[in-house]
N, C-alpha and C. Protein backbone atom coordinates (compact mmCIF):
# COMPACT_ATOMS: atom_id res chain seq x y z
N UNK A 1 -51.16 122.55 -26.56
CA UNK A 1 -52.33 122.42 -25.71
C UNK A 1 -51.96 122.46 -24.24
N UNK A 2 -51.05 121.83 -23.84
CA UNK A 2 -50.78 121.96 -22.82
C UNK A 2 -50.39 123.48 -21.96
N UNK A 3 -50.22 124.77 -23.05
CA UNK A 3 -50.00 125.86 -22.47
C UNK A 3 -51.61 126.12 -21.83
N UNK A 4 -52.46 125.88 -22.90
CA UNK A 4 -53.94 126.57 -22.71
C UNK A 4 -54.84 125.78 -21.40
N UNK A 5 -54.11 124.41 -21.04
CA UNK A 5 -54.73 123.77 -20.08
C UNK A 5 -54.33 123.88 -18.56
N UNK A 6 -53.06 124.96 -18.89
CA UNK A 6 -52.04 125.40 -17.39
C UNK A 6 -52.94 127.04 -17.26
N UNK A 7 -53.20 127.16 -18.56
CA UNK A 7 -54.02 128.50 -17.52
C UNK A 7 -55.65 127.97 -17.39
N UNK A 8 -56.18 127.24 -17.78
CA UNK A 8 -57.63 127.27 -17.02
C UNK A 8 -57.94 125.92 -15.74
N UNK A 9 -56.72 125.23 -15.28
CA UNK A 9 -56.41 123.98 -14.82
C UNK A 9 -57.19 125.25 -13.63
N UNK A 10 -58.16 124.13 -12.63
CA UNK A 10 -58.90 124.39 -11.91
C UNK A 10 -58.26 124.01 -10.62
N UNK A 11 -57.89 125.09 -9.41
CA UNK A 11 -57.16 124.85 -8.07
C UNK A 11 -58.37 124.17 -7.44
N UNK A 12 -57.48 123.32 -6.07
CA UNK A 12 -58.45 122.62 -5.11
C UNK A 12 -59.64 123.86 -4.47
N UNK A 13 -60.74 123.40 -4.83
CA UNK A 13 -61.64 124.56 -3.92
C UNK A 13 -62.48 125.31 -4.86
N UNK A 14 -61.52 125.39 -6.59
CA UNK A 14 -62.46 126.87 -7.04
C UNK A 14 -63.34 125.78 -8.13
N UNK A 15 -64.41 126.82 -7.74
CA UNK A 15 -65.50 126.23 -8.71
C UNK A 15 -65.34 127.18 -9.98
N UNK A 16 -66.69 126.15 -11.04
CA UNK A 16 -67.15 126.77 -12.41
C UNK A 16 -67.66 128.20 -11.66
N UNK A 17 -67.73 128.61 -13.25
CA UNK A 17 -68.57 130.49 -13.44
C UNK A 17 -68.04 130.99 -13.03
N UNK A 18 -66.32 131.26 -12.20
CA UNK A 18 -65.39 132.24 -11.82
C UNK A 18 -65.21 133.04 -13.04
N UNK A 19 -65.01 134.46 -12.62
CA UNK A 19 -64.61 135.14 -14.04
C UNK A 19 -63.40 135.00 -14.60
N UNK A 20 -63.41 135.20 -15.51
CA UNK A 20 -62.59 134.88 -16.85
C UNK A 20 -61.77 136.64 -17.31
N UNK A 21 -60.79 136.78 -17.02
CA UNK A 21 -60.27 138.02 -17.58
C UNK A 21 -60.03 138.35 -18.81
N UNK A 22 -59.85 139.33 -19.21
CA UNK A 22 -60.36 140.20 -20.77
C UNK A 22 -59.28 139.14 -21.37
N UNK A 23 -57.70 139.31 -20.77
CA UNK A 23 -56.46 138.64 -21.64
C UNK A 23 -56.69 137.34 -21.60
N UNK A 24 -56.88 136.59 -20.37
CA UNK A 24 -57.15 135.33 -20.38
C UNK A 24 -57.92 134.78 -21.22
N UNK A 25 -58.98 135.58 -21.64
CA UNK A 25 -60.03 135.13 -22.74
C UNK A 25 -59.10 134.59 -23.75
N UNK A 26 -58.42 136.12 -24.01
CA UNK A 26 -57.87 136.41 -25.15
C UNK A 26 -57.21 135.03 -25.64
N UNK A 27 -55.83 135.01 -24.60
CA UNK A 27 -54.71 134.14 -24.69
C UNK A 27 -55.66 132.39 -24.66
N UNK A 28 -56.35 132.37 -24.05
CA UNK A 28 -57.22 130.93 -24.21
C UNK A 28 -57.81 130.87 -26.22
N UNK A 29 -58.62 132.07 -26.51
CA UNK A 29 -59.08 131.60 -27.81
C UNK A 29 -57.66 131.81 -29.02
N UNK A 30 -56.87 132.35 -28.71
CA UNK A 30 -56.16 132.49 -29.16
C UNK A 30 -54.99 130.66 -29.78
N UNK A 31 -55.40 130.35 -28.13
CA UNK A 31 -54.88 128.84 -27.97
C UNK A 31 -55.53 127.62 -29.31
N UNK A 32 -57.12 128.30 -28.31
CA UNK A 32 -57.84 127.44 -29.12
C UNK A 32 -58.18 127.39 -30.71
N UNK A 33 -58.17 128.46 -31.55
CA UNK A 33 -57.82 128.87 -32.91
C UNK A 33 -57.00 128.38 -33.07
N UNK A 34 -55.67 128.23 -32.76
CA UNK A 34 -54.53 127.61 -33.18
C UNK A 34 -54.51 125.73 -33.24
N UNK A 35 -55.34 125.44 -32.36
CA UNK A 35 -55.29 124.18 -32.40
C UNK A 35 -56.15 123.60 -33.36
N UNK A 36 -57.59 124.04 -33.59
CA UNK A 36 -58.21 123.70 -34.28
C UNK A 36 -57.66 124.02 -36.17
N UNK A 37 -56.95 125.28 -36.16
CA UNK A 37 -56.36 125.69 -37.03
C UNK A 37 -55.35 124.60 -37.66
N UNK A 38 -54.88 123.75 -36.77
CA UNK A 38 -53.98 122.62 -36.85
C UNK A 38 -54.63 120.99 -37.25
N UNK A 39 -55.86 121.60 -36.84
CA UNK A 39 -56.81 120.30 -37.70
C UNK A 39 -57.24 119.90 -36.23
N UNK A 40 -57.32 120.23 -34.91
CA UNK A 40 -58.22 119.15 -33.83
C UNK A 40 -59.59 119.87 -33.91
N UNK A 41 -60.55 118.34 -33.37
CA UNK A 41 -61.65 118.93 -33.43
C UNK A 41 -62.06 119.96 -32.24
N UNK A 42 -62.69 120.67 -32.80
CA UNK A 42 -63.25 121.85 -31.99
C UNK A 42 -64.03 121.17 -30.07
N UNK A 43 -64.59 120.47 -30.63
CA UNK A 43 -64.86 120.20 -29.04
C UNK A 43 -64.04 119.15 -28.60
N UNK A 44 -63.17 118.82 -28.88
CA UNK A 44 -61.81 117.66 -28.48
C UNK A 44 -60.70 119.13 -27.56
N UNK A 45 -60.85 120.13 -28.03
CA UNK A 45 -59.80 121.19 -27.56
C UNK A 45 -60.82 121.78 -26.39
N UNK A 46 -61.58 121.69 -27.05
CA UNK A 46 -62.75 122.37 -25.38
C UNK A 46 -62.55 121.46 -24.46
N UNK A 47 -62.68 120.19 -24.67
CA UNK A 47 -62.86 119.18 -23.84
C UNK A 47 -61.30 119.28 -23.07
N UNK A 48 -60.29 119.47 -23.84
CA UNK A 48 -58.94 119.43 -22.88
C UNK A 48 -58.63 120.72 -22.40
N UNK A 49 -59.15 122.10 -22.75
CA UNK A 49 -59.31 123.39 -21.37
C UNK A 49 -59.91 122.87 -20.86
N UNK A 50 -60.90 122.02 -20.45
CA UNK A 50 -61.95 122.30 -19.60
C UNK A 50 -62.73 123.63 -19.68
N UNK A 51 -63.39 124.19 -20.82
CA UNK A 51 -63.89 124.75 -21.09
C UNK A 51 -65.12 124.70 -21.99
N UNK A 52 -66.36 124.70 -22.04
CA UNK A 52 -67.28 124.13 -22.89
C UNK A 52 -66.91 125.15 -23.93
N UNK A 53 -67.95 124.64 -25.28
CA UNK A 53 -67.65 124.87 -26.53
C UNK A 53 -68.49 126.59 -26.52
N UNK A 54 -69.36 126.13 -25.76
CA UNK A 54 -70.66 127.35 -25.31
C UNK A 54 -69.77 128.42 -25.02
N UNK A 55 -69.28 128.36 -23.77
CA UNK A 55 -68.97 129.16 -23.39
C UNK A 55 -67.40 130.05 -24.43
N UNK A 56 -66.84 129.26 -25.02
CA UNK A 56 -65.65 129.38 -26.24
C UNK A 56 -66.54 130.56 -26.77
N UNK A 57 -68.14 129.78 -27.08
CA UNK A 57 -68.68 130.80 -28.26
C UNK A 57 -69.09 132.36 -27.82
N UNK A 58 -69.22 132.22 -26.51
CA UNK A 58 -69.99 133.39 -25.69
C UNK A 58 -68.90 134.46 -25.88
N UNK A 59 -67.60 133.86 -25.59
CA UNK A 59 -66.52 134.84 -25.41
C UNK A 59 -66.08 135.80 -26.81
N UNK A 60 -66.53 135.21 -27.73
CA UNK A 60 -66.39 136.16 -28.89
C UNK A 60 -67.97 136.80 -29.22
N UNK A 61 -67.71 138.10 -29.86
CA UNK A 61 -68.73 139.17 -30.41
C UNK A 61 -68.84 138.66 -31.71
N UNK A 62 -69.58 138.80 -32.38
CA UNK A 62 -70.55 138.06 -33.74
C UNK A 62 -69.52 139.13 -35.01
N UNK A 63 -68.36 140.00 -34.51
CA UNK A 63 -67.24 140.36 -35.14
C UNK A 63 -65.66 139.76 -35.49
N UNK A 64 -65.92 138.64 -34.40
CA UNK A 64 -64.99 137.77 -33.89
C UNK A 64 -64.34 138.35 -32.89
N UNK A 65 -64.28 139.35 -31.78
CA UNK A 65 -63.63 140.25 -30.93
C UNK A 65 -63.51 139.41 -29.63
N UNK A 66 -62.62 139.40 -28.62
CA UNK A 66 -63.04 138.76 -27.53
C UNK A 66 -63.82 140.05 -26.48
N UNK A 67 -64.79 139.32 -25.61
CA UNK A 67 -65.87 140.31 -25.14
C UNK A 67 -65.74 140.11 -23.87
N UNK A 68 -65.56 141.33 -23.03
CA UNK A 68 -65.79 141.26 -21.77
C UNK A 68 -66.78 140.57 -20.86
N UNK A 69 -66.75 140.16 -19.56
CA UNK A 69 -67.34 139.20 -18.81
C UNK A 69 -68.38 140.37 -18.17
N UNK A 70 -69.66 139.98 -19.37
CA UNK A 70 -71.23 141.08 -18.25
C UNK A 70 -71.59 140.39 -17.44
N UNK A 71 -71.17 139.38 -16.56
CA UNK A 71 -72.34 139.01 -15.75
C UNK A 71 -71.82 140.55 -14.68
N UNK A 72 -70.42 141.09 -14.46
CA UNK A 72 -70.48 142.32 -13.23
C UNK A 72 -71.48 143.13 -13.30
N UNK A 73 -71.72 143.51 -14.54
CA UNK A 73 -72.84 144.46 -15.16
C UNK A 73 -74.37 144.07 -15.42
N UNK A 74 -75.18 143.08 -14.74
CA UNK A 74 -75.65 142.03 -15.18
C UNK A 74 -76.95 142.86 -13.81
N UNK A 75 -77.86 143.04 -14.06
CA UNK A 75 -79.33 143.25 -13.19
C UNK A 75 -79.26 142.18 -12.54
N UNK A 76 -79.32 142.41 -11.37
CA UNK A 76 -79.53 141.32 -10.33
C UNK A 76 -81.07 141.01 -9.55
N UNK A 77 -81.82 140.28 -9.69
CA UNK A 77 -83.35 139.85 -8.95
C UNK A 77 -83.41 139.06 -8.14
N UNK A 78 -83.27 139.56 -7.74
CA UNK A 78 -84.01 139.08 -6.27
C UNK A 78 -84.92 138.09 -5.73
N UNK A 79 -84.84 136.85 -5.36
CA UNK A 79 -86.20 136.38 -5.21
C UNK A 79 -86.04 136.33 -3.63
N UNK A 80 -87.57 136.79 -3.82
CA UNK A 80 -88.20 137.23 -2.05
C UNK A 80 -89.60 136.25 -1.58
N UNK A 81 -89.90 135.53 -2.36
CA UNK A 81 -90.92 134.48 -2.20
C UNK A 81 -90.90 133.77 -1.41
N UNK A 82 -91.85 133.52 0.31
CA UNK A 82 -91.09 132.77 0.95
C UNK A 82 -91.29 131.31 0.53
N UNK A 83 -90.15 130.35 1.00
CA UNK A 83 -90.61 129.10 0.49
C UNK A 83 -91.62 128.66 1.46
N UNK A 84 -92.47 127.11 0.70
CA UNK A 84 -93.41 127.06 0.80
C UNK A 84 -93.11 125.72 2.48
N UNK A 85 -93.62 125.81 3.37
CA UNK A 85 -93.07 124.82 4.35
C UNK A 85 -92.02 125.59 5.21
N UNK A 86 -91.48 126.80 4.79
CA UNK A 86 -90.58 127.35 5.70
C UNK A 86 -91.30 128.36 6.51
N UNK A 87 -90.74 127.91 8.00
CA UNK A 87 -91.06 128.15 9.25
C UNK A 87 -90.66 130.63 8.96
N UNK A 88 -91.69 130.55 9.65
CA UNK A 88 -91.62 132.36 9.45
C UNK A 88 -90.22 132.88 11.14
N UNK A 89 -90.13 133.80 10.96
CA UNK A 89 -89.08 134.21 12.04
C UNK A 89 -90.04 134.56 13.06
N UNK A 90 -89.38 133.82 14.08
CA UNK A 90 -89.93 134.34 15.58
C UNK A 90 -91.04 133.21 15.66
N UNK A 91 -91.01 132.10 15.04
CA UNK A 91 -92.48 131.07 14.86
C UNK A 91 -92.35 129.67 14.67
């Protein structure tokens, strides 16, 4: 466990929802199969990546494959609504 918690150990500064690389996935579920494979519970090993169980599940395809990170590919919207109480430009 301790290999799988040196690669997702979080530096001073970086936040959640950073992307996650194709191998890194890899080498993380790879971790995590093995441990649970060893008898820990499944969210006891999430809980020590620091990784939710959710997101464990997101990373595999309903084939068991690990799946690339769509949010790059992901429609982006826009909200243009002004808020309600906010002062307009020039006013």
């Amino acid at each position: 466990m301790k290999k799988a918690r040196s690669l997702v150990r979080r530096r001073p500064g970086q936040q959640r929802g950073r992307l996650t690389p194709l191998d890194e996935r890899a080498r993380l579920l790879e971790l995590f199969d093995e441990a649970v494979a060893g008898g820990a519970a499944r969210y006891k090993v999430a809980e020590l990546v620091d990784i939710s169980e959710r997101t464990l599940k997101r990373w595999r395809s309903s084939d068991g494959r690990v799946t690339e990170d769509r949010r790059p590919d992901a429609e982006r919207v826009e909200n243009r609504r002004p808020i309600a109480g906010a002062s307009s430009p020039g006013g």
